[in-house]
C-alpha atoms as a PDB file:
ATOM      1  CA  UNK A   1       5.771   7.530 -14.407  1.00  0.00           C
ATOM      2  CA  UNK A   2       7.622  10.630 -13.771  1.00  0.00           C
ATOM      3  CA  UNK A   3      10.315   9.609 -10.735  1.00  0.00           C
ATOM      4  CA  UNK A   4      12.817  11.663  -8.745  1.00  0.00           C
ATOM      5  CA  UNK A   5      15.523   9.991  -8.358  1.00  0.00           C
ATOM      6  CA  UNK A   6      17.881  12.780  -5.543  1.00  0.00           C
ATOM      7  CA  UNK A   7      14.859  12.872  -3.730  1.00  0.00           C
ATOM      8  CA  UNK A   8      13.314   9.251  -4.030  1.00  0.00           C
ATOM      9  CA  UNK A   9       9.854  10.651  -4.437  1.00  0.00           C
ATOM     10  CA  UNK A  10       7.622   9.663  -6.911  1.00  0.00           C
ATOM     11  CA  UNK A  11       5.712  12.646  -8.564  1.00  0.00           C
ATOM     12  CA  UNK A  12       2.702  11.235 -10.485  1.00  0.00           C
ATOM     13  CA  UNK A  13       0.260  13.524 -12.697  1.00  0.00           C
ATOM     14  CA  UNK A  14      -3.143  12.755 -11.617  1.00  0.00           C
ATOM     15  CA  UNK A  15      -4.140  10.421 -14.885  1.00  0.00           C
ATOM     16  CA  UNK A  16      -1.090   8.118 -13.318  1.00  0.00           C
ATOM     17  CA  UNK A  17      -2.354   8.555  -9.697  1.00  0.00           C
ATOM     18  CA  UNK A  18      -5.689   7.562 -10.442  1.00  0.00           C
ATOM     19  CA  UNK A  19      -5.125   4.813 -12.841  1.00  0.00           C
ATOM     20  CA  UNK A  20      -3.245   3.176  -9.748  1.00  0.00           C
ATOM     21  CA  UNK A  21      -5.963   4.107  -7.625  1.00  0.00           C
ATOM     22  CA  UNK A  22      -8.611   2.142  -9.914  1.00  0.00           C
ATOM     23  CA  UNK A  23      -5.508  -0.840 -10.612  1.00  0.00           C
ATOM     24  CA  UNK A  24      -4.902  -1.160  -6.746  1.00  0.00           C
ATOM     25  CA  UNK A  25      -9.415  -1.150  -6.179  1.00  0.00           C
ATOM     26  CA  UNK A  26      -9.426  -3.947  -8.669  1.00  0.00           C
ATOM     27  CA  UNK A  27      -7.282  -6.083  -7.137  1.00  0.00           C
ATOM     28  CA  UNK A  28      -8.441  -5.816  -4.024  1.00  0.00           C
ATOM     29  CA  UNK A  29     -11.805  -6.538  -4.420  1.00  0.00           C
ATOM     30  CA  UNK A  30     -11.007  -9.371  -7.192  1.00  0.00           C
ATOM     31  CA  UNK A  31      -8.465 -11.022  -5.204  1.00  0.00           C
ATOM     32  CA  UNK A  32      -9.970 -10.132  -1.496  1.00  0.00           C
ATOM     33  CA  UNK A  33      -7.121  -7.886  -0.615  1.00  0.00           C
ATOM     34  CA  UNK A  34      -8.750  -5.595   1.666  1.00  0.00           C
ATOM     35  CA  UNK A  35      -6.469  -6.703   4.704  1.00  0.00           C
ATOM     36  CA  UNK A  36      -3.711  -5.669   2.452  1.00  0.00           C
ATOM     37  CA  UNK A  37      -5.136  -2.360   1.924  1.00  0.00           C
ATOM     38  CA  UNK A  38      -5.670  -1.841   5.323  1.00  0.00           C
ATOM     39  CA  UNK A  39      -2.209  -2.623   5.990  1.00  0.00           C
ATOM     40  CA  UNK A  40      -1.480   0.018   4.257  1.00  0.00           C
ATOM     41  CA  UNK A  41      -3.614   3.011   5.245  1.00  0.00           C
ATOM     42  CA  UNK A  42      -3.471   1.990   8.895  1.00  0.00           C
ATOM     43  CA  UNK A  43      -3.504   5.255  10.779  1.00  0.00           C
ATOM     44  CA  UNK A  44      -3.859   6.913   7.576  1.00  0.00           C
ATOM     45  CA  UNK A  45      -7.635   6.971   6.979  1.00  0.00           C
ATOM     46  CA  UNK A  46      -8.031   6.314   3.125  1.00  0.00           C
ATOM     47  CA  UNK A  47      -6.277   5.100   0.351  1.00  0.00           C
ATOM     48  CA  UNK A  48      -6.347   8.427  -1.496  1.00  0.00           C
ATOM     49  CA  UNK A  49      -4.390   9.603   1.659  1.00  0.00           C
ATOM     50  CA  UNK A  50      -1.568   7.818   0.525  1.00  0.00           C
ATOM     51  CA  UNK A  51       1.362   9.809  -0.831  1.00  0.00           C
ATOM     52  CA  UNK A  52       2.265   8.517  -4.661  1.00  0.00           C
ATOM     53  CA  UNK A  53       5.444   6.505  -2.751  1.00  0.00           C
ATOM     54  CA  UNK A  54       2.671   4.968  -0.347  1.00  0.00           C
ATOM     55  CA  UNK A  55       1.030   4.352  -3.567  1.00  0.00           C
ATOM     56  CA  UNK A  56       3.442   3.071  -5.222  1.00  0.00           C
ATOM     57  CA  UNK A  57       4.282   0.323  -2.680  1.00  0.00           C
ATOM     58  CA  UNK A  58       0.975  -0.220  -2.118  1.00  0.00           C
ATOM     59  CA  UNK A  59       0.605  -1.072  -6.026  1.00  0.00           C
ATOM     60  CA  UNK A  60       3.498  -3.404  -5.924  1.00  0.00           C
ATOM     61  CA  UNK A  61       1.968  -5.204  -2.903  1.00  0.00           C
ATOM     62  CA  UNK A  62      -1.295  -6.293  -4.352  1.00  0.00           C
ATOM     63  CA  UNK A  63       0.718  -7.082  -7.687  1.00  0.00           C
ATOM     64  CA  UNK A  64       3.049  -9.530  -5.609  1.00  0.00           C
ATOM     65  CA  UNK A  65      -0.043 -10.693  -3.372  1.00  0.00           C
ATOM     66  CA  UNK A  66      -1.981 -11.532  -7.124  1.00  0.00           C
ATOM     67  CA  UNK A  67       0.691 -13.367  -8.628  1.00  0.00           C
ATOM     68  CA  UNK A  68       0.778 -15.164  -4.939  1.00  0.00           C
ATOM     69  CA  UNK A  69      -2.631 -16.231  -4.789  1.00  0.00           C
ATOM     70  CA  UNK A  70      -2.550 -17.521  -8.512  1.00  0.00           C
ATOM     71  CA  UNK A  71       0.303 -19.786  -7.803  1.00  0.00           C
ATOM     72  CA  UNK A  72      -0.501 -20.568  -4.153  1.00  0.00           C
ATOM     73  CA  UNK A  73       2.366 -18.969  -2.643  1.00  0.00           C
ATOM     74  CA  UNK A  74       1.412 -17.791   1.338  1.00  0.00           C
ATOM     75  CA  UNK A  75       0.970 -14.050   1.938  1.00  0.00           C
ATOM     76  CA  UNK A  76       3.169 -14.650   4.769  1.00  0.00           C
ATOM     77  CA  UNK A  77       5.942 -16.597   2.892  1.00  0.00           C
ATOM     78  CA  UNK A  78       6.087 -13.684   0.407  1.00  0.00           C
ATOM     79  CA  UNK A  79       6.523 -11.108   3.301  1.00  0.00           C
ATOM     80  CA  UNK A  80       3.367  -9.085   2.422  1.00  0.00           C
ATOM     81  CA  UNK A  81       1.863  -9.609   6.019  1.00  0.00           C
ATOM     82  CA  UNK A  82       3.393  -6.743   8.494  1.00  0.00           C
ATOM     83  CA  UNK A  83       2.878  -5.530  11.659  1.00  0.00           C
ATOM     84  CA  UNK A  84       1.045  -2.254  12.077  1.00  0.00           C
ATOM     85  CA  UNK A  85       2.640  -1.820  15.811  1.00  0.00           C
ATOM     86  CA  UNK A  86       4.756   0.278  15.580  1.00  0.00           C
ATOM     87  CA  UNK A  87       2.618   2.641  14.019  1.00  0.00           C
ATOM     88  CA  UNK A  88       0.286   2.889  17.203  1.00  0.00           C
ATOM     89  CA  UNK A  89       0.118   5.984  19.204  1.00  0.00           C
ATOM     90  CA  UNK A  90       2.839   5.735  22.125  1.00  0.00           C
ATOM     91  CA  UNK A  91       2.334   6.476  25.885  1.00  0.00           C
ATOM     92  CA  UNK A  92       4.855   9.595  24.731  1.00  0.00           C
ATOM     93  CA  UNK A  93       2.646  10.828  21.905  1.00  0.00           C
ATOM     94  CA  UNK A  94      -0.274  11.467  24.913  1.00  0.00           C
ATOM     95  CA  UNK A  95       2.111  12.694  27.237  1.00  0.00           C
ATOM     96  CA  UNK A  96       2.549  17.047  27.555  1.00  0.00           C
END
């Protein structure tokens, strides 16, 4: 997976980006992840919204939350459940 390091962006071709795409859709609909993905893509829309370094955390986050359910481990105890707060609109953001 190409990676740029200065810039800490990942820049996927689209056979990478997709193959994530279908790898992160498989997991959460085998595992019942779609909270997770949600998580995610709050105020984004869609998962193919995400940038490839959404993506990419994204990917690791149903990969940690698989491995969590097959050995029992809590979502919360692993850290995967976050708030989406502070993503909300804020009284600023409707203000002129």
């Amino acid at each position: 997976m190409p990676h740029n390091e200065r810039e800490g962006h990942y820049r996927w071709d689209s056979v990478t980006r997709e193959h994530c795409l279908r790898r992160i859709r498989r997991l959460r609909d085998s595992y019942r992840l779609h909270w997770l993905v949600e998580q995610h893509t709050f105020n984004i829309g869609a998962l193919d919204q995400l940038d490839d370094n959404e993506l990419a955390a994204l990917l690791r986050d149903v990969e940690k939350a698989r491995e969590c359910s097959d050995e029992n481990i809590p979502f919360e105890d692993a850290g995967l459940i976050r708030s989406v707060a502070e993503r909300l609109p804020s009284d600023e953001d409707y203000q002129s």
